[in-house]
N, C-alpha and C. Protein backbone atom coordinates (compact mmCIF):
# COMPACT_ATOMS: atom_id res chain seq x y z
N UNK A 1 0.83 -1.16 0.00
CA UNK A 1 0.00 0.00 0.00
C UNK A 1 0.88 1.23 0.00
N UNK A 2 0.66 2.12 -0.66
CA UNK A 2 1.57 3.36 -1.12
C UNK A 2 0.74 4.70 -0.57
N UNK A 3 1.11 5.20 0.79
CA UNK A 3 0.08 6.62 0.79
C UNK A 3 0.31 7.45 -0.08
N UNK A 4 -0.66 8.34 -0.44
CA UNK A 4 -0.58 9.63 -1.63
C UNK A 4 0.24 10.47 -0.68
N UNK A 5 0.07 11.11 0.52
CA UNK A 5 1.00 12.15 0.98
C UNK A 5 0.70 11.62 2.29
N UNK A 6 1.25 12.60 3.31
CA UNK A 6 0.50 11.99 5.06
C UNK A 6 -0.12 13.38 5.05
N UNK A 7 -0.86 13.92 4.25
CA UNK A 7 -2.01 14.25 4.84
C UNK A 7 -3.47 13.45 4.69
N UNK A 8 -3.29 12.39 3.85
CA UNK A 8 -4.22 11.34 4.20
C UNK A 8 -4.56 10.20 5.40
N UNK A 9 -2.94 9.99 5.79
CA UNK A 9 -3.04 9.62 6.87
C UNK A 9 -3.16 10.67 8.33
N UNK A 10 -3.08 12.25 8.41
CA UNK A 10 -3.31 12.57 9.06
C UNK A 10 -4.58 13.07 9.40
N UNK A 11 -5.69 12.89 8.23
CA UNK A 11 -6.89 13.30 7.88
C UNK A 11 -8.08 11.58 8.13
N UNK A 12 -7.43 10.72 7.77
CA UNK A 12 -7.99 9.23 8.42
C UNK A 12 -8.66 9.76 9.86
N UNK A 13 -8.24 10.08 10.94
CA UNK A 13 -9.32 9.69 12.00
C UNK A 13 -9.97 10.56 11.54
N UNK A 14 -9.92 11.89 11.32
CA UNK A 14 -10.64 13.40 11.34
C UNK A 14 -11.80 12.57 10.26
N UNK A 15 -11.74 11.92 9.12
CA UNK A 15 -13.00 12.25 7.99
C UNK A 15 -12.79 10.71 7.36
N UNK A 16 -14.17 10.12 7.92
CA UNK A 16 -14.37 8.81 7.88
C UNK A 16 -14.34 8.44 5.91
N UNK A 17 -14.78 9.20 5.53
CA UNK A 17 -15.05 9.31 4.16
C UNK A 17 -13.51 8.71 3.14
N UNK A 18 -12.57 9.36 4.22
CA UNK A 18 -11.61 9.28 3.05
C UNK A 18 -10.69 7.92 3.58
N UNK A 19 -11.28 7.34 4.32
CA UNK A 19 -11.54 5.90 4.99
C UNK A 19 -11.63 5.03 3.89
N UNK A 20 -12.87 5.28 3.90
CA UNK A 20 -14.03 4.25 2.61
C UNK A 20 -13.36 4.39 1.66
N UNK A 21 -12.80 5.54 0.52
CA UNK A 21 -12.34 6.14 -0.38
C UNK A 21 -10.88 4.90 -0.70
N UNK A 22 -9.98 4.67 0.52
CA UNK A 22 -9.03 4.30 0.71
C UNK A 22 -9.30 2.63 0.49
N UNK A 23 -10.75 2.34 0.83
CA UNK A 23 -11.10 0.82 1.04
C UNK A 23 -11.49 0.23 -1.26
N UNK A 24 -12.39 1.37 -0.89
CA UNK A 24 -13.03 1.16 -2.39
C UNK A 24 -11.80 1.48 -3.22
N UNK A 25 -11.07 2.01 -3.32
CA UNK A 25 -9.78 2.58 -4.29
C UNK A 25 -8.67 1.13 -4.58
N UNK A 26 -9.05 0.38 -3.27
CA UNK A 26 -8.29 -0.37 -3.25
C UNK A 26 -6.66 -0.29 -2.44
N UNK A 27 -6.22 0.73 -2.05
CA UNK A 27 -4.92 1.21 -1.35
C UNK A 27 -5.28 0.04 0.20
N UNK A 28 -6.36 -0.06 0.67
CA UNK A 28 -6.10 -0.88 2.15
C UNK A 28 -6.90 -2.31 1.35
N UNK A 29 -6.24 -3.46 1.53
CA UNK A 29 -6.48 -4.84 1.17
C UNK A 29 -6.89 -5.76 2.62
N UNK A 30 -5.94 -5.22 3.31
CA UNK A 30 -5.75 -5.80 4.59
C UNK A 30 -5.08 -5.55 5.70
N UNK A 31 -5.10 -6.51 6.81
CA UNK A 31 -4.39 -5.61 8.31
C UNK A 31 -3.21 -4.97 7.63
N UNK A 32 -2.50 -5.80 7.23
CA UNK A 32 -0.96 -5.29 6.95
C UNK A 32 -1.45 -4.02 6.39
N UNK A 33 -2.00 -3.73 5.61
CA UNK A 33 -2.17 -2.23 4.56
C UNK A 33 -2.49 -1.17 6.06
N UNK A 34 -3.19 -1.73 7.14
CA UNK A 34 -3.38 -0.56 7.92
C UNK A 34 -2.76 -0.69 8.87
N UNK A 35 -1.68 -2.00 8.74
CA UNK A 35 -0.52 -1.33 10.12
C UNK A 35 0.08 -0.45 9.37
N UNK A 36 0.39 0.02 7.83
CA UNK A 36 1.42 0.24 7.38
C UNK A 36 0.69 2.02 7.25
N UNK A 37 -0.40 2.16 7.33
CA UNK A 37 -1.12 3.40 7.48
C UNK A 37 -0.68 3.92 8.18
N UNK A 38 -0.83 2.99 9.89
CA UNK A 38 -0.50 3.33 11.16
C UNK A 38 0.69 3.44 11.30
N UNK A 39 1.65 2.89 10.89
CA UNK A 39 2.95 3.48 11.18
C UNK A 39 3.32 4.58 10.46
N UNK A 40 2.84 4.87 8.87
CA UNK A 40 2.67 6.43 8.14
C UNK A 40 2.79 7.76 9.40
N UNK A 41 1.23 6.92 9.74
CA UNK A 41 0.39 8.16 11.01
C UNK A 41 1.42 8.18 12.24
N UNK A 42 1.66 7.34 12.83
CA UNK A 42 2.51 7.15 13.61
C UNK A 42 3.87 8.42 13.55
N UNK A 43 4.80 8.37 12.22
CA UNK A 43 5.98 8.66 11.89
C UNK A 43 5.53 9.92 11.56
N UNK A 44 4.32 10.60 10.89
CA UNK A 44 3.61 11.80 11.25
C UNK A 44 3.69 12.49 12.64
N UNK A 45 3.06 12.18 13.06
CA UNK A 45 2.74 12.71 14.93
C UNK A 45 4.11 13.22 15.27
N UNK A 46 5.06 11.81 15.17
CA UNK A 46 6.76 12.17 15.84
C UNK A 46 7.16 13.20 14.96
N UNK A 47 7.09 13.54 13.77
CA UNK A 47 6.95 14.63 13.33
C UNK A 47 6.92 16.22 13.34
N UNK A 48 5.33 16.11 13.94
CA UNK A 48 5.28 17.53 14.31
C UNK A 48 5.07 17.56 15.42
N UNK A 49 5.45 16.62 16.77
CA UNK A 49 5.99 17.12 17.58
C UNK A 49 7.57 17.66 18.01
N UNK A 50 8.00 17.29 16.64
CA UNK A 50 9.64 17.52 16.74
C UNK A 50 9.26 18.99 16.28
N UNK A 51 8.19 19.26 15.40
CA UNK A 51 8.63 20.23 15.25
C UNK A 51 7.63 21.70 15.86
N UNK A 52 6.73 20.84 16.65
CA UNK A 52 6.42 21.42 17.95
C UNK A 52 7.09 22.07 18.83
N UNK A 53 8.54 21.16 19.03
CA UNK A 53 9.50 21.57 19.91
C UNK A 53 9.91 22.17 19.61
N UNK A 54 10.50 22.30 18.41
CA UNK A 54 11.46 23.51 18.03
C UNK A 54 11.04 24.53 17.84
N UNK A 55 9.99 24.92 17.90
CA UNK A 55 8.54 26.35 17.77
C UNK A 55 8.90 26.63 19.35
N UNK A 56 8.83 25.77 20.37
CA UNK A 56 8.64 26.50 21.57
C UNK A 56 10.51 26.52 22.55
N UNK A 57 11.14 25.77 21.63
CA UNK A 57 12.77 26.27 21.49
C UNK A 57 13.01 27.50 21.31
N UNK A 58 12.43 27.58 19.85
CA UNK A 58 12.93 29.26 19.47
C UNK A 58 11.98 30.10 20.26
N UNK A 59 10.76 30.02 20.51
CA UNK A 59 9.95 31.10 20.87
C UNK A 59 8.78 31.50 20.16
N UNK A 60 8.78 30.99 18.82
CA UNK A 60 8.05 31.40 17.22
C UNK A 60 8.47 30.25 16.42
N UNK A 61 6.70 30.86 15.82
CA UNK A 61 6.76 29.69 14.72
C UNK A 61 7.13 29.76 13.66
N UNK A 62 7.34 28.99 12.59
CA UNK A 62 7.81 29.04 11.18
C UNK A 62 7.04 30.30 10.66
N UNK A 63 8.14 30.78 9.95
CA UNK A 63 7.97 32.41 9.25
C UNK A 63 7.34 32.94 9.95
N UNK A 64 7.03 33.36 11.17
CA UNK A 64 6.64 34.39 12.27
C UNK A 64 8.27 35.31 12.61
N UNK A 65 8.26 36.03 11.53
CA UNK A 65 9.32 36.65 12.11
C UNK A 65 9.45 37.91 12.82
N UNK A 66 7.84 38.47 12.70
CA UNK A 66 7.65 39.40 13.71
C UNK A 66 7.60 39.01 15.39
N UNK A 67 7.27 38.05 15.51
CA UNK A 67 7.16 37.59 17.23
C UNK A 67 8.89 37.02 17.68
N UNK A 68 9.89 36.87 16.82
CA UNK A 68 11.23 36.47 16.78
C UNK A 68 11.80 37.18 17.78
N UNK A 69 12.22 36.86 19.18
CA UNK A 69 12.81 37.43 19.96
C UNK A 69 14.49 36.89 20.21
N UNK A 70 14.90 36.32 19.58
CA UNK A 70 16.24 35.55 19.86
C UNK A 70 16.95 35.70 18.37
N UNK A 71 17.83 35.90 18.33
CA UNK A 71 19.47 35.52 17.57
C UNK A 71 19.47 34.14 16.54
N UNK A 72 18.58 33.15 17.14
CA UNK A 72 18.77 31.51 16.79
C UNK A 72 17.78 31.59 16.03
N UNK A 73 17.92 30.70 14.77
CA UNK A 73 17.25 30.39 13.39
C UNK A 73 17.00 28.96 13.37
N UNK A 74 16.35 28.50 12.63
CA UNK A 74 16.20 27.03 11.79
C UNK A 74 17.27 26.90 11.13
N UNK A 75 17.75 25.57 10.78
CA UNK A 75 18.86 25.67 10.44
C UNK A 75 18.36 23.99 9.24
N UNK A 76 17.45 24.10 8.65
CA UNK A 76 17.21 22.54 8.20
C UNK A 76 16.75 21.16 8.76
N UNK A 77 17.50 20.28 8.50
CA UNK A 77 16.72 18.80 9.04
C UNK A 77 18.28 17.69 8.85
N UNK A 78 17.78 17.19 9.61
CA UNK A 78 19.14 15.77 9.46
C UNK A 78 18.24 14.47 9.31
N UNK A 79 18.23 13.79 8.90
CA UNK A 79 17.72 12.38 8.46
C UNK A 79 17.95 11.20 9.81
N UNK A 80 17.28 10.50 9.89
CA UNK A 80 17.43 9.84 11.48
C UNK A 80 16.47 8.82 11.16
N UNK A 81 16.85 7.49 11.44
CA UNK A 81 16.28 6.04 11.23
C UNK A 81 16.04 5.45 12.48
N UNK A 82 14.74 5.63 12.92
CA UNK A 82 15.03 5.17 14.57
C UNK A 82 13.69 3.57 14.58
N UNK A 83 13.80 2.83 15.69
CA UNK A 83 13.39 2.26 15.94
C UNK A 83 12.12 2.36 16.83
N UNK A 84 10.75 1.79 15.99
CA UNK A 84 9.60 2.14 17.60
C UNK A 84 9.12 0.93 17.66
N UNK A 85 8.14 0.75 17.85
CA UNK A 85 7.27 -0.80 18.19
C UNK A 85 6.25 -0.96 16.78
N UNK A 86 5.94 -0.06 16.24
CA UNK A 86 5.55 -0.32 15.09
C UNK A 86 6.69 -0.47 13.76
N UNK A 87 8.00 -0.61 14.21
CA UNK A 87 9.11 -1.24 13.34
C UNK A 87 10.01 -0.16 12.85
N UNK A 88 10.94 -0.19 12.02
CA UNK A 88 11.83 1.43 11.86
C UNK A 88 11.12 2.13 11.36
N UNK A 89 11.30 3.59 10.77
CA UNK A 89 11.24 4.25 10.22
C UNK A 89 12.41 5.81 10.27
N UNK A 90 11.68 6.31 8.87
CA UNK A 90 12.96 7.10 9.00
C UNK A 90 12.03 8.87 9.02
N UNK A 91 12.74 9.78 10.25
CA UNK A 91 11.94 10.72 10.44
C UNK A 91 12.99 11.99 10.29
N UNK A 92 12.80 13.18 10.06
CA UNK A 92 13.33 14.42 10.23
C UNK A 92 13.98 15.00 11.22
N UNK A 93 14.89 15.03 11.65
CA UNK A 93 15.04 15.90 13.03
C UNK A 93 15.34 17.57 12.84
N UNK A 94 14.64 18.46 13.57
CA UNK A 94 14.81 19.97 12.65
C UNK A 94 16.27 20.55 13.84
N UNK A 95 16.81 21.32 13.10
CA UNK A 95 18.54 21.80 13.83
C UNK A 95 18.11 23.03 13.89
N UNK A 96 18.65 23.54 14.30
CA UNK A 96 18.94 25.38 14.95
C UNK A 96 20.01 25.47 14.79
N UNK A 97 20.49 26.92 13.95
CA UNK A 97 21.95 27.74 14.14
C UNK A 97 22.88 27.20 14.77
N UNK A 98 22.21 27.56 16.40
CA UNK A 98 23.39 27.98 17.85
C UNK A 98 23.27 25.84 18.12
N UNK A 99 22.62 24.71 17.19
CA UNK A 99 22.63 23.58 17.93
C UNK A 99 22.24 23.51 19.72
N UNK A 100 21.53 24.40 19.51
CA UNK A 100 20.49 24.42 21.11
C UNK A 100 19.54 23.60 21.33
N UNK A 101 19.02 23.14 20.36
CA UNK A 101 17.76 22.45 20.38
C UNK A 101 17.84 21.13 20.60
N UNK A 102 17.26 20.97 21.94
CA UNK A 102 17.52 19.39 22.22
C UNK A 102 16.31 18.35 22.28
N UNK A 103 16.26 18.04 21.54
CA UNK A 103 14.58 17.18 21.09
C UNK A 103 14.15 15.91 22.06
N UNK A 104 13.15 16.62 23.21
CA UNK A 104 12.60 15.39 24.11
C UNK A 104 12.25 14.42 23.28
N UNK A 105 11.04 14.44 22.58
CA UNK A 105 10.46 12.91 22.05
C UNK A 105 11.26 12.05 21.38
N UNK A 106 12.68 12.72 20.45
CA UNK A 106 13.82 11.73 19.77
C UNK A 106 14.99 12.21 20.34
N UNK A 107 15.37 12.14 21.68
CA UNK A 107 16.50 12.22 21.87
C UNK A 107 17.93 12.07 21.19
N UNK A 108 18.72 13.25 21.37
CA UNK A 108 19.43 12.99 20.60
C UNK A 108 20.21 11.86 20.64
N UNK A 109 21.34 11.05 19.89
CA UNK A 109 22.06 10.12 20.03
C UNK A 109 21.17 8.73 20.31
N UNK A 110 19.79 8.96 20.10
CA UNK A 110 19.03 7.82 20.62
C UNK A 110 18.12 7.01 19.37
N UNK A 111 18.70 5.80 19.09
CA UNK A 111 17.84 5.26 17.85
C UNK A 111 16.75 4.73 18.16
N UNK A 112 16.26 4.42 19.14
CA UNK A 112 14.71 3.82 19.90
C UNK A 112 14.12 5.07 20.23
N UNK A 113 12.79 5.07 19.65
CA UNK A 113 11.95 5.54 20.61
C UNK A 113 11.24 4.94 21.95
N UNK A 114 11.18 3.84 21.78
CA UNK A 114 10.63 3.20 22.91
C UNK A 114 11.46 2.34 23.89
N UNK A 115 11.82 2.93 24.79
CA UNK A 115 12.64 2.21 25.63
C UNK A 115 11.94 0.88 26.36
N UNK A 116 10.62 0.69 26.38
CA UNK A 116 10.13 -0.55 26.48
C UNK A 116 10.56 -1.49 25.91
N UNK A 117 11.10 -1.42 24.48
CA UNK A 117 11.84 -2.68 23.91
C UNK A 117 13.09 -3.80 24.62
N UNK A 118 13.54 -2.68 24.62
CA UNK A 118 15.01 -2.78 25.38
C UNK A 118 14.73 -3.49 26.73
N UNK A 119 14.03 -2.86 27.45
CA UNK A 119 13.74 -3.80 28.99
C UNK A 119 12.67 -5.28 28.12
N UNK A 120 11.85 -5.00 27.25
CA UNK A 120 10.89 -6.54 26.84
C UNK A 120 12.38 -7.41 26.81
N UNK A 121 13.16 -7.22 26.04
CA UNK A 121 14.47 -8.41 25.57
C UNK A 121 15.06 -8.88 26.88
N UNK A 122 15.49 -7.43 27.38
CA UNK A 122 16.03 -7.80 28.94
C UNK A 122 15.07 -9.09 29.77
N UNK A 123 13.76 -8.38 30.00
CA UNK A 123 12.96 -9.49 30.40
C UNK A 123 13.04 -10.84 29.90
N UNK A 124 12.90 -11.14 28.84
CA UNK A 124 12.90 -12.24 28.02
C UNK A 124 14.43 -12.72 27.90
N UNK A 125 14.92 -11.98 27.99
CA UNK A 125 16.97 -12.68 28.29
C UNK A 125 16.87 -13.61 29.87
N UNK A 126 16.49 -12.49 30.64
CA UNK A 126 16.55 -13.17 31.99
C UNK A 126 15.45 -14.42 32.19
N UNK A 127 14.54 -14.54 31.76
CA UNK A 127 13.66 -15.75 31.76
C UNK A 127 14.04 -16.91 30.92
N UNK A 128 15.03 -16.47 30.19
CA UNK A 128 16.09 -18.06 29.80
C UNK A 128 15.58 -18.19 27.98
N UNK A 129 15.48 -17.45 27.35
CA UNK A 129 14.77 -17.08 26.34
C UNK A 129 16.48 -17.02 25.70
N UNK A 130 16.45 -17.86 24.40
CA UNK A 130 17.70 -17.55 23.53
C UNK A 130 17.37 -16.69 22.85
N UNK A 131 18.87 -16.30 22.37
CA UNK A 131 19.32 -15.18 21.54
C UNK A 131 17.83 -15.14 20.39
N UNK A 132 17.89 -16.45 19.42
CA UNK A 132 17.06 -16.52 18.35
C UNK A 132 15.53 -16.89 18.49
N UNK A 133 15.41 -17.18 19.86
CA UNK A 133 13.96 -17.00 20.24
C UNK A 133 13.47 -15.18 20.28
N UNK A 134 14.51 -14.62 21.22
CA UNK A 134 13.79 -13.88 21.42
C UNK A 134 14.18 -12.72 19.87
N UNK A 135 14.64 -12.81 18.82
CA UNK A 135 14.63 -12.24 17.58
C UNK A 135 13.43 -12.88 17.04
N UNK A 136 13.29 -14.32 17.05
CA UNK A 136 11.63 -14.55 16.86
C UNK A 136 10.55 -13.78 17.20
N UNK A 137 10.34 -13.41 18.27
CA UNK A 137 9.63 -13.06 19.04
C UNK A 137 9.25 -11.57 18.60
N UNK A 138 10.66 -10.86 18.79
CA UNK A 138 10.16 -9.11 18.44
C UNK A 138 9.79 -8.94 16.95
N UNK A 139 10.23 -9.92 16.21
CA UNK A 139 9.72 -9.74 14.61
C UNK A 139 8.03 -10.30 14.84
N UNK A 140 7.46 -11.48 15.15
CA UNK A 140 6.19 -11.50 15.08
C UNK A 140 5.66 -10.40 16.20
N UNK A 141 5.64 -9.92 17.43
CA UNK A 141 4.88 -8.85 17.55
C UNK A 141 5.08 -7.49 17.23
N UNK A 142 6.42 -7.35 16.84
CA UNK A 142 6.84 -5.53 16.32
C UNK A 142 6.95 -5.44 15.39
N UNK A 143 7.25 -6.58 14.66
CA UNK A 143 7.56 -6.99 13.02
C UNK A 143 9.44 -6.27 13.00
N UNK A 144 10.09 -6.04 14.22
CA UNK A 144 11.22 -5.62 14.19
C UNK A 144 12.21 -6.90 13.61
N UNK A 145 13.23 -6.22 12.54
CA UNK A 145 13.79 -7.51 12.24
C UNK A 145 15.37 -7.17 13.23
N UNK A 146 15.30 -7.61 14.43
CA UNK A 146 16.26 -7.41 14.89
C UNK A 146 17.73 -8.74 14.85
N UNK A 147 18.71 -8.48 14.81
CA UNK A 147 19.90 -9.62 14.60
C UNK A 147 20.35 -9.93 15.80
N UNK A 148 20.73 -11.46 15.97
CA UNK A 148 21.03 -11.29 17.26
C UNK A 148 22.13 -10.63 18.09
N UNK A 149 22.95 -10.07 16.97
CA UNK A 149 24.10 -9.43 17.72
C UNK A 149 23.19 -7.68 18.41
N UNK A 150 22.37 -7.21 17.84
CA UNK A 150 22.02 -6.47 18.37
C UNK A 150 21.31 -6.86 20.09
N UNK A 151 20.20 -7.92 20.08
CA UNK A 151 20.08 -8.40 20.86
C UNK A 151 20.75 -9.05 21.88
N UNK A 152 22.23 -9.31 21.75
CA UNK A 152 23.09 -9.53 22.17
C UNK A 152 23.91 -8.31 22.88
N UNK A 153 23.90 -6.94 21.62
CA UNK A 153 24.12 -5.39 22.71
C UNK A 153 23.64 -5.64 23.81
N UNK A 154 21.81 -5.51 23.56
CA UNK A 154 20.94 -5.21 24.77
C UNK A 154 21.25 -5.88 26.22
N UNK A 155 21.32 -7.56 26.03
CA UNK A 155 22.01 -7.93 27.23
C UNK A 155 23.07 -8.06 27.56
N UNK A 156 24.18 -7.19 26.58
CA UNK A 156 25.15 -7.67 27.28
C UNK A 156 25.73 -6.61 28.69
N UNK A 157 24.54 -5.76 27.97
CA UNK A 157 24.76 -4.29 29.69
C UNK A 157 24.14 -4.87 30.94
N UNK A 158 23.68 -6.21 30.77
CA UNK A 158 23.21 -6.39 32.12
C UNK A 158 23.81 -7.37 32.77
N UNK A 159 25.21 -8.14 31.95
CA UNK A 159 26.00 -9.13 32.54
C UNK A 159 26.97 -8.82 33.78
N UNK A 160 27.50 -7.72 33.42
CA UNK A 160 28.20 -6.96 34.66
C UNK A 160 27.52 -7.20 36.04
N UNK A 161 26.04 -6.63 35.89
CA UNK A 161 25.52 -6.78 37.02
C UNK A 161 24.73 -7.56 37.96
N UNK A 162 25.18 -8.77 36.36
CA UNK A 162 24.53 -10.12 36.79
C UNK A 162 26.08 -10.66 38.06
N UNK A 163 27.01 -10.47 37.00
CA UNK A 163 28.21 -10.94 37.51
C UNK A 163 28.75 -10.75 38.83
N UNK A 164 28.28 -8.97 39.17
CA UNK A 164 28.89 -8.31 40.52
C UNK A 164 27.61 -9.17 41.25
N UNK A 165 26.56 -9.23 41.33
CA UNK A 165 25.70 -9.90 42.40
C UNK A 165 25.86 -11.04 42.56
N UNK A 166 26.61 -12.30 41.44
CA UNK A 166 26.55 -13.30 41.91
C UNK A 166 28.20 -13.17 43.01
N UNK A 167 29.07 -12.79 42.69
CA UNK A 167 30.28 -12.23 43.54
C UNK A 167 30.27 -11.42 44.59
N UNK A 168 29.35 -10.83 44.85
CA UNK A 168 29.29 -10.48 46.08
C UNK A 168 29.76 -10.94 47.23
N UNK A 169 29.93 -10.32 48.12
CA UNK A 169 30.46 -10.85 49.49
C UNK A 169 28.89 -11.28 50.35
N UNK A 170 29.14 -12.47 51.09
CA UNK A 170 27.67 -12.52 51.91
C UNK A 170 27.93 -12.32 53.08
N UNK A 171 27.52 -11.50 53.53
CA UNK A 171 27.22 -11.16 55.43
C UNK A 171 27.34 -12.44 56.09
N UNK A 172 27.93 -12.85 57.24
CA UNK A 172 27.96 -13.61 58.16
C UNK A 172 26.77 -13.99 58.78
N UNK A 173 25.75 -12.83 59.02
CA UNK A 173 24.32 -12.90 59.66
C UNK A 173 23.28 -12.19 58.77
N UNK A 174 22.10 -12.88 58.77
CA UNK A 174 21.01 -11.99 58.32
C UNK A 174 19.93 -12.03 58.55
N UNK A 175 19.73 -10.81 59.09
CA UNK A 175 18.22 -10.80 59.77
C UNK A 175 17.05 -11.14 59.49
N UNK A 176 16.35 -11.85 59.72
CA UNK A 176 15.16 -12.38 58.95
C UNK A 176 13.74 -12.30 60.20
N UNK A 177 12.84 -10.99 60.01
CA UNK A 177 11.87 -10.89 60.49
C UNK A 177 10.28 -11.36 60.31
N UNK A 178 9.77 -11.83 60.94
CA UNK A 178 8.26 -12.58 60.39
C UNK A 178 7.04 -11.67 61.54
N UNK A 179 6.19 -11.07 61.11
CA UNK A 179 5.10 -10.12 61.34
C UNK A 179 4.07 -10.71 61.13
N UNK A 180 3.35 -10.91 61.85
CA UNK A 180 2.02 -11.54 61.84
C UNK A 180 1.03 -10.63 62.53
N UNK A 181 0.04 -10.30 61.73
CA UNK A 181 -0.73 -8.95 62.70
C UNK A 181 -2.65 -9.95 62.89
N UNK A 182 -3.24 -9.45 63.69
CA UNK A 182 -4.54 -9.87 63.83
C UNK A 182 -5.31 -8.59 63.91
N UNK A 183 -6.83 -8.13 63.38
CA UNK A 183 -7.12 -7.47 63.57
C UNK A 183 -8.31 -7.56 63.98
């Protein structure tokens, strides 16, 4: 399925019409055609809240240059391939002059948006889940095609602290209290 622009997908919830339009035209066949809507819409939203942010960075919005109280300009877009739960995509990030602008919803230096991923694997590492299970796994529910060496990154930040707890030193004594209340 090929959208015409994303203002169709940003116009989908607003106007049921161009719904139907999309059904009868033939563009949606099936789920897949409207996860692939939804991630359109999706990669929209992250969008213009990036560029939400950078409106209330500078102070003013695009070509408002009468309300312009600062020195710092727009400065373009950089290209950025990040990872969410509806699978990659690739979104805009907008720059400023002075590089002031530090973007909450896509952090910089950060290829996930959803840090839930990262702890799901963790979870699923620690419950005894292999490498190629759990790459099974995030491709049928995220459709992420992740490798296992990436999945292999994810846990390997948590071996350290698997390692220091099993090495630990154990206390000689330990207190062990039991509370029993009646009411």
């Amino acid at each position: 399925m090929k959208r015409k622009d994303s203002e169709n997908s940003r116009n989908v919830f607003l106007d049921k019409k161009i719904l139907r339009e999309m059904i009868k035209s033939g563009e949606i066949k099936g789920v897949s055609d409207v996860e692939e809507l939804l991630k359109g819409m999706f990669a929209d939203i992250l969008q213009e809240l990036l560029e939400a942010e950078m409106e209330d960075s500078l102070g003013y919005s695009k070509y408002d240059y009468n309300h312009k109280m600062t020195d710092n300009a727009r400065n373009g877009y950089s290209s950025k391939r990040i990872r969410t739960t509806m699978g990659d995509m690739d979104i805009s990030i907008p720059r400023d002059r002075k590089s002031e602008f530090e973007p909450r919803v896509v952090p910089k230096y950060s290829k996930e948006v959803s840090s839930q991923i990262e702890g799901q694997i963790l979870s699923m590492y620690a419950k005894g889940m292999s490498l190629a299970d759990i790459h099974e796994h995030m491709k049928e529910i995220y459709g992420m095609n992740l490798s296992p060496e990436t999945i292999s990154r994810f846990t390997d930040r948590i071996l350290p602290l698997v390692e220091s707890w099993r090495n630990r030193p154990l206390e000689d004594v330990y207190a062990i209290m039991y509370m029993d209340g009646i009411r």
